[in-house]
PDB file of N, CA and C in Angstrom:
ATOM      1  N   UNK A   1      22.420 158.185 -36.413  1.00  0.00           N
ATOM      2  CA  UNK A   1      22.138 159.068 -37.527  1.00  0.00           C
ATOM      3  C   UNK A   1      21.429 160.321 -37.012  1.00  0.00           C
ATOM      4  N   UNK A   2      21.913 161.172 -37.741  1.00  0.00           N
ATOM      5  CA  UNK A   2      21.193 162.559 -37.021  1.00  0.00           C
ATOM      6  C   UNK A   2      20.681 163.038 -38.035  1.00  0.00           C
ATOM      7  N   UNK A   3      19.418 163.999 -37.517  1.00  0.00           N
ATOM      8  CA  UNK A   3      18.280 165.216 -38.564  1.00  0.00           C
ATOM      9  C   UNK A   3      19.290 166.331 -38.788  1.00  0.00           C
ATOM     10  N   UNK A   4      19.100 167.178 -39.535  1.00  0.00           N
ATOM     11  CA  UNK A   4      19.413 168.147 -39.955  1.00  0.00           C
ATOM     12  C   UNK A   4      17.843 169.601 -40.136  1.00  0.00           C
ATOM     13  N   UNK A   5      18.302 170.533 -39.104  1.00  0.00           N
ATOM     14  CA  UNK A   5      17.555 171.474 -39.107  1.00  0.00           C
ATOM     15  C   UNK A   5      18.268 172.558 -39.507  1.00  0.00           C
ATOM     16  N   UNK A   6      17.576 173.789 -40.314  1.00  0.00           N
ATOM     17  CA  UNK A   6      18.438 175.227 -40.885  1.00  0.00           C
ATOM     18  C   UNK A   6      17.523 176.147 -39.925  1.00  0.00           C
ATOM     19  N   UNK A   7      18.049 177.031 -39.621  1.00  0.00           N
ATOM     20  CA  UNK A   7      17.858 177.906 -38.998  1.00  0.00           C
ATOM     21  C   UNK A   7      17.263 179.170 -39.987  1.00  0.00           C
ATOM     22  N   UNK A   8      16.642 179.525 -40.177  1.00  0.00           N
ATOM     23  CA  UNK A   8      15.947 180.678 -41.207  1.00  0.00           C
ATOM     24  C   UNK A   8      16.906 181.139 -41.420  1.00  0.00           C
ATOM     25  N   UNK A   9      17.930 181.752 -40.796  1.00  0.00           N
ATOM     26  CA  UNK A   9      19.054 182.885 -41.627  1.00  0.00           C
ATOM     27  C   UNK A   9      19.997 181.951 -42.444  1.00  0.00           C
ATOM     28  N   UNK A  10      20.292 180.586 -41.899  1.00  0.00           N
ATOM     29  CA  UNK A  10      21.231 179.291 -43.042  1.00  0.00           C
ATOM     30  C   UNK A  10      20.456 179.220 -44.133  1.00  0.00           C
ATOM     31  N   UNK A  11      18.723 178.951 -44.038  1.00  0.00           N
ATOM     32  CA  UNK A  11      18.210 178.801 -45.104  1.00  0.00           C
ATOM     33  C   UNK A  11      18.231 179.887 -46.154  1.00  0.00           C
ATOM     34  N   UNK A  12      18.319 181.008 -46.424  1.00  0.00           N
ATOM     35  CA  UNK A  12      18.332 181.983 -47.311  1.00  0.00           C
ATOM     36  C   UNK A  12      19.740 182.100 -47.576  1.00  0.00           C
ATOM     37  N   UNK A  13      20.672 181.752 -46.418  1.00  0.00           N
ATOM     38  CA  UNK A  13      22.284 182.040 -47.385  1.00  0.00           C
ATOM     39  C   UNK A  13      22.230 180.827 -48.020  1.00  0.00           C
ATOM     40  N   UNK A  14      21.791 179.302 -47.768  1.00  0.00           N
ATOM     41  CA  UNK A  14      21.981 178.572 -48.802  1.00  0.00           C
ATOM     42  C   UNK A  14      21.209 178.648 -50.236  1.00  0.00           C
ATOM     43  N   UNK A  15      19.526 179.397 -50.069  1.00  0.00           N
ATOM     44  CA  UNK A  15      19.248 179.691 -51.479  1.00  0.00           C
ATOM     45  C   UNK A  15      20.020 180.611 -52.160  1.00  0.00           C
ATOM     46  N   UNK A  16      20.472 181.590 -51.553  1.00  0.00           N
ATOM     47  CA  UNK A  16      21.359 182.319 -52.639  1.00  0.00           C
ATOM     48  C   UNK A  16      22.942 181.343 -53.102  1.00  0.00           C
ATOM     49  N   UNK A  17      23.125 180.835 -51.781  1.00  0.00           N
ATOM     50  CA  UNK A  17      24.970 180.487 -52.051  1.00  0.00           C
ATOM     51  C   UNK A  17      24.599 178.727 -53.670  1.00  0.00           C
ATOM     52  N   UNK A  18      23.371 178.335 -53.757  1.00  0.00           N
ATOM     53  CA  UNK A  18      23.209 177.555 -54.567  1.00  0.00           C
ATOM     54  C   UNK A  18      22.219 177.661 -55.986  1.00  0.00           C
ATOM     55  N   UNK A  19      21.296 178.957 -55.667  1.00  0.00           N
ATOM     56  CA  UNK A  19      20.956 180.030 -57.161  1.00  0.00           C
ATOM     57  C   UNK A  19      21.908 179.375 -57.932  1.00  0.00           C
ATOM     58  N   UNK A  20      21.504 178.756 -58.718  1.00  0.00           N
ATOM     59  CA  UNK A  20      22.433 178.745 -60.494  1.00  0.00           C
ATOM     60  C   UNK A  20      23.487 178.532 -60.380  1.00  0.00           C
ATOM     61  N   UNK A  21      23.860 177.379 -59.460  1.00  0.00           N
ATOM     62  CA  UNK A  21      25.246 176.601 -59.089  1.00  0.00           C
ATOM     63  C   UNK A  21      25.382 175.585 -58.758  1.00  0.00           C
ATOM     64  N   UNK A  22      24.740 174.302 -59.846  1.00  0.00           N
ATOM     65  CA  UNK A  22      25.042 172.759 -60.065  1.00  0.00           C
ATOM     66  C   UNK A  22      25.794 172.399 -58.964  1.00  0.00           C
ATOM     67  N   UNK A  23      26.952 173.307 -59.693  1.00  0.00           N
ATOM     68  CA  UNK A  23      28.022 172.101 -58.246  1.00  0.00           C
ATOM     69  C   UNK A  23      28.530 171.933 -57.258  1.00  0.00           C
ATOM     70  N   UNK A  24      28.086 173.759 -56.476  1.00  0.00           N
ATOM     71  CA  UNK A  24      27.800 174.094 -55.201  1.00  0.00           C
ATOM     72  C   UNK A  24      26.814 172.893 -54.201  1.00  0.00           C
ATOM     73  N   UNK A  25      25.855 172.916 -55.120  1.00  0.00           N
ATOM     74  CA  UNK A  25      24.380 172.282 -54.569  1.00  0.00           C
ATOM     75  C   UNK A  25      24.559 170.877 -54.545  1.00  0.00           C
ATOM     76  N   UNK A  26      25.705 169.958 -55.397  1.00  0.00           N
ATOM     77  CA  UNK A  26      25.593 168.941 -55.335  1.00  0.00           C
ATOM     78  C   UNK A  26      26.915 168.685 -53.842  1.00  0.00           C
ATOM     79  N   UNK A  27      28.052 169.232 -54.038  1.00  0.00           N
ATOM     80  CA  UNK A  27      28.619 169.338 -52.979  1.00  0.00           C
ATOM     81  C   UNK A  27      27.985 169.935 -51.566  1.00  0.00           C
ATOM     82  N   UNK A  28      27.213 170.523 -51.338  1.00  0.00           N
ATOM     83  CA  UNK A  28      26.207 171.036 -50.039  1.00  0.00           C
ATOM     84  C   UNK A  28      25.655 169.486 -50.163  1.00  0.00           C
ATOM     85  N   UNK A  29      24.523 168.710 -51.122  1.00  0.00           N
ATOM     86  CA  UNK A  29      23.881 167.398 -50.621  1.00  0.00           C
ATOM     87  C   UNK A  29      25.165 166.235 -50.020  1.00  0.00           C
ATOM     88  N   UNK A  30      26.286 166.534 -51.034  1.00  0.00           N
ATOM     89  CA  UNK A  30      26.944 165.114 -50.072  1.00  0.00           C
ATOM     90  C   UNK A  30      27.192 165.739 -48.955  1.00  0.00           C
ATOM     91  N   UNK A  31      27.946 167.006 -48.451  1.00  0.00           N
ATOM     92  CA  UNK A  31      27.781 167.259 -47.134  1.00  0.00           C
ATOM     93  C   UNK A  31      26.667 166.988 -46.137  1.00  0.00           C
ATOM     94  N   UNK A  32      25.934 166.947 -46.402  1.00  0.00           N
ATOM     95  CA  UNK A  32      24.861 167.122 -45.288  1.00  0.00           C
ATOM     96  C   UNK A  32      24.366 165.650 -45.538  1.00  0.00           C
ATOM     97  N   UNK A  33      25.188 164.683 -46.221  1.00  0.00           N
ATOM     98  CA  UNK A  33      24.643 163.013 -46.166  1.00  0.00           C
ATOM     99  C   UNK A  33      25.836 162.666 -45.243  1.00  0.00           C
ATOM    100  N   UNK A  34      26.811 163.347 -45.260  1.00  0.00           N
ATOM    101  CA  UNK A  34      28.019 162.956 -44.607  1.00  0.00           C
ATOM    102  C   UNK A  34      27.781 163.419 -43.137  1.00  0.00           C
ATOM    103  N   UNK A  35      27.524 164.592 -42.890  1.00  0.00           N
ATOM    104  CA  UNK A  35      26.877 165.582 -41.486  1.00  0.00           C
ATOM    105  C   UNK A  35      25.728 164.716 -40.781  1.00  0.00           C
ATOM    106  N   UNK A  36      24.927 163.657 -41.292  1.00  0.00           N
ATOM    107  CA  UNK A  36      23.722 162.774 -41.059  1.00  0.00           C
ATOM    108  C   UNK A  36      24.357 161.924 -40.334  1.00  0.00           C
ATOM    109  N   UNK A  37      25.251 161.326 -41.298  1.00  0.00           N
ATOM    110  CA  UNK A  37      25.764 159.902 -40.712  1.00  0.00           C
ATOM    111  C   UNK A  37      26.876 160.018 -39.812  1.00  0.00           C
ATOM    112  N   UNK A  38      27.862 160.882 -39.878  1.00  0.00           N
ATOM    113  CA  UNK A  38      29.136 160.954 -39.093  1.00  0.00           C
ATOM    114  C   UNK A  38      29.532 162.344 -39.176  1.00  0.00           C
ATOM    115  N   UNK A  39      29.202 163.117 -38.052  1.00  0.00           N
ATOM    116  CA  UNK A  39      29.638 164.573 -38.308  1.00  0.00           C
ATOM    117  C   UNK A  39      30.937 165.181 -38.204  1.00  0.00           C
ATOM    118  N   UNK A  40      32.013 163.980 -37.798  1.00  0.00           N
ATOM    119  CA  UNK A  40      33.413 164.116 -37.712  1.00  0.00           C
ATOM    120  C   UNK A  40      33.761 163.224 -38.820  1.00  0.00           C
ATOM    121  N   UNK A  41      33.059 162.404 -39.860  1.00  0.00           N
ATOM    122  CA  UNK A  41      33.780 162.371 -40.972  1.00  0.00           C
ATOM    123  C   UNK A  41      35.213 163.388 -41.167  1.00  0.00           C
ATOM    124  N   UNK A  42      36.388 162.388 -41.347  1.00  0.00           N
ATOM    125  CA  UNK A  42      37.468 162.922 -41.489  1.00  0.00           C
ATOM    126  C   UNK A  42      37.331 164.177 -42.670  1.00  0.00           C
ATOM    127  N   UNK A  43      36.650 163.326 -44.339  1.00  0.00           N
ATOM    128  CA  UNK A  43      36.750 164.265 -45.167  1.00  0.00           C
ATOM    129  C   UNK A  43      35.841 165.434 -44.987  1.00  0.00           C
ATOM    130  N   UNK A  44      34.845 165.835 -43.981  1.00  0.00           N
ATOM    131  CA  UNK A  44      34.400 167.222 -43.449  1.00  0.00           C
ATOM    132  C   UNK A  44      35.221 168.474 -42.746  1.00  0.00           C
ATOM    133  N   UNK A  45      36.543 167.758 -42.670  1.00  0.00           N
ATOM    134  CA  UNK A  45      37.088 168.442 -41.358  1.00  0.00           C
ATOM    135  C   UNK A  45      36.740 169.438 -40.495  1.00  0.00           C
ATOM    136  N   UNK A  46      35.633 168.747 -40.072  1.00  0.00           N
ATOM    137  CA  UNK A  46      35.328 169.312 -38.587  1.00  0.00           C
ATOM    138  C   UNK A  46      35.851 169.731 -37.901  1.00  0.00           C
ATOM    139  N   UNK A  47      35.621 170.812 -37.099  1.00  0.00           N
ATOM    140  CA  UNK A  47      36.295 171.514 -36.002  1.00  0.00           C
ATOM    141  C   UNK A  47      35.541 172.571 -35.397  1.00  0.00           C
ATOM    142  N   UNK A  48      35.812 172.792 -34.152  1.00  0.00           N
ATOM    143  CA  UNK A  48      35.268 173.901 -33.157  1.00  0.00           C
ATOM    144  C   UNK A  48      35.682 175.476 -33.820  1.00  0.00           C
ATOM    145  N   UNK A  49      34.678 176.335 -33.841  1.00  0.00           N
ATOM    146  CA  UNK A  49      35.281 177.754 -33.794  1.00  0.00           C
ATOM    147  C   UNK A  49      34.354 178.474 -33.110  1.00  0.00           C
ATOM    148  N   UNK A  50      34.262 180.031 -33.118  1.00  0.00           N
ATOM    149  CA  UNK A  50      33.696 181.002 -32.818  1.00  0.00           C
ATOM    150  C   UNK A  50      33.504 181.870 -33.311  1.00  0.00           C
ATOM    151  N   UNK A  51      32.399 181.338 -34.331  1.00  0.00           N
ATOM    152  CA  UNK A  51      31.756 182.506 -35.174  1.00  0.00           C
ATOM    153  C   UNK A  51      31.420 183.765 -34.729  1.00  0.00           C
ATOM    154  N   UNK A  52      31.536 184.471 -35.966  1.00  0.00           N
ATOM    155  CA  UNK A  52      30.355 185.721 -35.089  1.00  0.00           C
ATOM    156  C   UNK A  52      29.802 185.835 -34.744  1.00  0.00           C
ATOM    157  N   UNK A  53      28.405 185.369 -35.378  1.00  0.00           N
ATOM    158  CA  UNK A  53      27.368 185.602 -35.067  1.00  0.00           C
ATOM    159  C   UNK A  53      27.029 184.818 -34.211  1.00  0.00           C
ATOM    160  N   UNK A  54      27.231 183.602 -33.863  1.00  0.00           N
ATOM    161  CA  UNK A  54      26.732 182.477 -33.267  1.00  0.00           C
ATOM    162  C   UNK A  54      27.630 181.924 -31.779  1.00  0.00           C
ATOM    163  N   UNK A  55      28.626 182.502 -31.603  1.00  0.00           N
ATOM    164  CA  UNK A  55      29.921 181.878 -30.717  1.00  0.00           C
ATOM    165  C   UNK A  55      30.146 180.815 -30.790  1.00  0.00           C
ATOM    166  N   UNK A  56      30.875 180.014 -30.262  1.00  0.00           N
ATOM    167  CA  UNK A  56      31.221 178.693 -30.600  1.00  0.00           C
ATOM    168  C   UNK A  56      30.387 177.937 -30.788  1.00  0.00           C
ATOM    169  N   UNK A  57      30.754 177.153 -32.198  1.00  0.00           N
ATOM    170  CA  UNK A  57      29.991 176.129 -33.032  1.00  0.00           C
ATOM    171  C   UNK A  57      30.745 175.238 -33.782  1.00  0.00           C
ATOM    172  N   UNK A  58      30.106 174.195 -34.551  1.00  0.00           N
ATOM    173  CA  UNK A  58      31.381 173.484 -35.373  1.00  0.00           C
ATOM    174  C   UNK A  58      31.141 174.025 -37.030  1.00  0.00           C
ATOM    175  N   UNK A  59      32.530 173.639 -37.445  1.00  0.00           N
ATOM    176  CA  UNK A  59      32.594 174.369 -39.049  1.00  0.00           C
ATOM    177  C   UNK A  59      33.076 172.828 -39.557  1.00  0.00           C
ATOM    178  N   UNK A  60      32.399 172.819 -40.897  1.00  0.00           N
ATOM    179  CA  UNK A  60      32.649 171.490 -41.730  1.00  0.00           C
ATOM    180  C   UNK A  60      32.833 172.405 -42.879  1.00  0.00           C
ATOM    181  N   UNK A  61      33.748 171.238 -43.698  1.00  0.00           N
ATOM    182  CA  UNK A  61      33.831 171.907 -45.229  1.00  0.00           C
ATOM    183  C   UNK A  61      33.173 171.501 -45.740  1.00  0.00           C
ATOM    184  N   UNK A  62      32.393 172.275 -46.808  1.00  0.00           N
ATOM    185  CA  UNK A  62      31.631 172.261 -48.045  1.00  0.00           C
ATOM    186  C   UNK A  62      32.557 171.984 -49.431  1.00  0.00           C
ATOM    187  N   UNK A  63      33.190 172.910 -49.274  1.00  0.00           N
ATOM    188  CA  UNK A  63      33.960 173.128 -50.572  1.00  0.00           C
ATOM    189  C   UNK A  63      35.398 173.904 -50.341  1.00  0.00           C
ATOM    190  N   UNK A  64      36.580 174.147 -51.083  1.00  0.00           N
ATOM    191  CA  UNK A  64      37.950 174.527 -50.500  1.00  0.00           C
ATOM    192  C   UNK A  64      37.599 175.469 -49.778  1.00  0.00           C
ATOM    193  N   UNK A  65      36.727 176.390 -49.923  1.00  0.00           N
ATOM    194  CA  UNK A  65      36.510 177.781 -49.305  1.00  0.00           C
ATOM    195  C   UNK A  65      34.935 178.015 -48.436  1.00  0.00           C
ATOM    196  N   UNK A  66      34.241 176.948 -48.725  1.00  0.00           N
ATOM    197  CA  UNK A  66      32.913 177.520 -48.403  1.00  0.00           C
ATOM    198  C   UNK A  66      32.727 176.331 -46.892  1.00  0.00           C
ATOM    199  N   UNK A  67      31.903 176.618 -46.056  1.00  0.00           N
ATOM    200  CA  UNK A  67      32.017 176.090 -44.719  1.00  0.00           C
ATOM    201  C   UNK A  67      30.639 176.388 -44.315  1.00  0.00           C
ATOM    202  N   UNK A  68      29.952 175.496 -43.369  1.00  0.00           N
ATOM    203  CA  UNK A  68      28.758 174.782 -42.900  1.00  0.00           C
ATOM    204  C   UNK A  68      28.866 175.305 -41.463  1.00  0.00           C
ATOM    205  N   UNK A  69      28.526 176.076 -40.442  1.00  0.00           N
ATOM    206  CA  UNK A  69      28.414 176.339 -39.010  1.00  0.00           C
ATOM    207  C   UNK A  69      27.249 175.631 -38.446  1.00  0.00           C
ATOM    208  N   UNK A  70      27.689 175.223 -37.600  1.00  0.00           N
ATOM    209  CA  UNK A  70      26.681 173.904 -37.327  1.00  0.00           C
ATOM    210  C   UNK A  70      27.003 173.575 -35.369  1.00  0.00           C
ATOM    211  N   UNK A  71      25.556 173.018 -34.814  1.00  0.00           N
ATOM    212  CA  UNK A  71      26.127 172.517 -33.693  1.00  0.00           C
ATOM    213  C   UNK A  71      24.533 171.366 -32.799  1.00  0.00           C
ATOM    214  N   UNK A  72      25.271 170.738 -32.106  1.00  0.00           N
ATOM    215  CA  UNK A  72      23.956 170.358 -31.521  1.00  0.00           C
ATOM    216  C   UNK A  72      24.392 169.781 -29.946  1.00  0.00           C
ATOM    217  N   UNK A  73      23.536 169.062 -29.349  1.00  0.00           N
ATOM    218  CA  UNK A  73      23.521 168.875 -27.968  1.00  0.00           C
ATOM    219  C   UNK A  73      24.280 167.989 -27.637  1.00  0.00           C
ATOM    220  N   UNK A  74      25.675 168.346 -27.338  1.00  0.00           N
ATOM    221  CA  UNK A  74      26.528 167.091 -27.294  1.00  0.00           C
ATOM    222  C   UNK A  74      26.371 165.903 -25.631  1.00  0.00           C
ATOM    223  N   UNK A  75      25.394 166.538 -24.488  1.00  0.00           N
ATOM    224  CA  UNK A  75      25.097 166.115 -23.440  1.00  0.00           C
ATOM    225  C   UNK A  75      23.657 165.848 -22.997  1.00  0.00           C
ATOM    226  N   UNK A  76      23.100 165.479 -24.268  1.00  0.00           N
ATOM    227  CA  UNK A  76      21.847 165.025 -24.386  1.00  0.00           C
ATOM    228  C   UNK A  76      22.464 163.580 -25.849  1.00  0.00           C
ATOM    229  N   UNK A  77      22.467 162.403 -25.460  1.00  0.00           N
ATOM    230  CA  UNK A  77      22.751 161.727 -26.356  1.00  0.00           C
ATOM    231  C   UNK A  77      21.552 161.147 -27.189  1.00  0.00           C
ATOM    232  N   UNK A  78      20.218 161.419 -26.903  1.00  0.00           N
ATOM    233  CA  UNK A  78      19.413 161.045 -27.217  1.00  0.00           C
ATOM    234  C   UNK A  78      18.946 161.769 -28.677  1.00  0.00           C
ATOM    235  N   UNK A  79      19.248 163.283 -28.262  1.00  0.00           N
ATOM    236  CA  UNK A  79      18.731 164.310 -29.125  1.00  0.00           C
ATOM    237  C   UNK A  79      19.806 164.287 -30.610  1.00  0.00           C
ATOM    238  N   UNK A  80      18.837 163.668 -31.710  1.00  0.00           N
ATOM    239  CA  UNK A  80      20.366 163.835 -32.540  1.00  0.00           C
ATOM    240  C   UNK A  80      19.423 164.462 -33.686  1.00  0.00           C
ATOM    241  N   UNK A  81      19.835 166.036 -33.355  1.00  0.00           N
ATOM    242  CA  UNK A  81      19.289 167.103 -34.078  1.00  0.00           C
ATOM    243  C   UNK A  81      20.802 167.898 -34.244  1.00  0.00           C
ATOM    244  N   UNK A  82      21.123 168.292 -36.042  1.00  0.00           N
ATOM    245  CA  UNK A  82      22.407 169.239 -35.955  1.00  0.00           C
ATOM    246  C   UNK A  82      21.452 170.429 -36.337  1.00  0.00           C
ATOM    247  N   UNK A  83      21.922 171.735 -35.435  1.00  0.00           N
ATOM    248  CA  UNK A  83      21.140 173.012 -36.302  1.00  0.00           C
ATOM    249  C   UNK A  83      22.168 173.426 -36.766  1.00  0.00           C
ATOM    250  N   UNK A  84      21.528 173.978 -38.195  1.00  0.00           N
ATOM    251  CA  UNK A  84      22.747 174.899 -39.219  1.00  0.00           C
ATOM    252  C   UNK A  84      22.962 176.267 -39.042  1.00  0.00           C
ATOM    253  N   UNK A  85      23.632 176.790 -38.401  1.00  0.00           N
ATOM    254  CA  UNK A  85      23.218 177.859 -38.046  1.00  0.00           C
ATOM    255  C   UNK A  85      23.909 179.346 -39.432  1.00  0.00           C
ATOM    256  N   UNK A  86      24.746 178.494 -39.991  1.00  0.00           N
ATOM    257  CA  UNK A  86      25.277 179.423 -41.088  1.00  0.00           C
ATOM    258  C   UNK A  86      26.224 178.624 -41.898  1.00  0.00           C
ATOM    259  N   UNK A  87      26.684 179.356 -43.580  1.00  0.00           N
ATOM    260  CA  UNK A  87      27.056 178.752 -44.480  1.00  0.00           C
ATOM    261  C   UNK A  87      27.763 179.828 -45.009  1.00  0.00           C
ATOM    262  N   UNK A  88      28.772 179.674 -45.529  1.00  0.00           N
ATOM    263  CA  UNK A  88      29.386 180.616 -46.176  1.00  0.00           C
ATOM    264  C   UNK A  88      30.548 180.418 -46.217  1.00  0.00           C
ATOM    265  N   UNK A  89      32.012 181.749 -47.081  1.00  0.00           N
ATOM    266  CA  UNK A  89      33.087 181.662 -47.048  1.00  0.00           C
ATOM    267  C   UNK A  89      33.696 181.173 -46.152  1.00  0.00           C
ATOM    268  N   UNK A  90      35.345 180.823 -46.358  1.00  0.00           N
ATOM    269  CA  UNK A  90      35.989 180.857 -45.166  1.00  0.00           C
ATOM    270  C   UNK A  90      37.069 181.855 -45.321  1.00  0.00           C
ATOM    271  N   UNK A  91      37.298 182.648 -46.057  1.00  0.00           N
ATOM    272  CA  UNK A  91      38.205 184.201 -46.120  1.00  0.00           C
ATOM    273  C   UNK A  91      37.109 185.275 -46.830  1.00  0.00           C
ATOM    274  N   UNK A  92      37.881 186.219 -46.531  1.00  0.00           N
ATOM    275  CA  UNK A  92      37.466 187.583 -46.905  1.00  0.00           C
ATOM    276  C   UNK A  92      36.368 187.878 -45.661  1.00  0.00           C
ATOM    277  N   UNK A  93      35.932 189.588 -46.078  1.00  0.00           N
ATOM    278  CA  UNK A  93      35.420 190.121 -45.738  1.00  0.00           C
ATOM    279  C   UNK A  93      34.330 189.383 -44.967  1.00  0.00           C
ATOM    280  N   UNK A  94      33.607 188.610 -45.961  1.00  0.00           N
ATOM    281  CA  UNK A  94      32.231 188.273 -45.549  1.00  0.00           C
ATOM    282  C   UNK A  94      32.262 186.990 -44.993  1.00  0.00           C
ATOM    283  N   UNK A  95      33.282 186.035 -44.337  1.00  0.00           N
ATOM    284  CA  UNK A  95      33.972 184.940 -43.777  1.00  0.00           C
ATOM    285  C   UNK A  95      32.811 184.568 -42.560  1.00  0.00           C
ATOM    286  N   UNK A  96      32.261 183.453 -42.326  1.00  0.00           N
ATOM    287  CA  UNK A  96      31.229 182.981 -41.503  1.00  0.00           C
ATOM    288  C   UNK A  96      31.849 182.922 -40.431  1.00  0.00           C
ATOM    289  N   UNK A  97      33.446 182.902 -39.975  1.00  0.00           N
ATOM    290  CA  UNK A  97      34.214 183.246 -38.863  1.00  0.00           C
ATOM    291  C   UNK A  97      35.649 183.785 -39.079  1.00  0.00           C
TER     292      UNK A  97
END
C-alpha cells in the first residue's frame, strides 16, 4: 500500500478542479483509494507520459477527460510514496500533457 503526497502546485489545481463539484471530488477520492492500493489498477489506466511540466511521469484517469500525473521511486522498493505532481484535462489548450 502506498502514501499519497501533492506537491503544492497539484494541491491548488485540485482545490479549484473540486470548488463546487460533488462529483469531481467523489471520483478524485475513489481514485486516490485505487492509486493507494494498486497504482496499475486496470480501471485507472495507467500509463507513462511526458508532461510538460514535469517530464516523464505516470497519468491515471480521474474521469473521461480529467487525469492525475503522478510518479514515485520505482528502484527503491521500500519507499512507497506516490507524488502528485499535477491534475487536470486531458485535451485542449490547458491539457496536463
Amino acid at each position: 500500500m502506498f502514501s499519497i503526497r501533492f506537491l503544492d502546485y497539484a494541491k491548488k489545481k485540485v482545490e479549484k478542479l473540486i470548488k463546487n463539484n460533488a462529483e469531481i471530488q467523489e471520483r478524485l477520492a475513489s481514485c486516490l483509494i485505487k492509486l493507494k492500493n494498486n497504482p496499475f489498477d486496470l480501471s485507472l489506466k495507467t500509463h507513462k507520459v511526458r508532461s510538460k511540466l514535469f517530464g516523464v511521469k505516470y497519468s491515471s484517469s480521474v474521469t473521461g477527460d480529467i487525469r492525475i500525473i503522478w510518479d514515485f521511486d520505482e528502484e527503491n522498493e521500500e519507499i512507497k510514496v506516490l507524488e502528485v505532481y499535477d491534475i487536470g484535462g486531458h485535451s485542449g489548450n490547458k491539457s496536463v500533457y
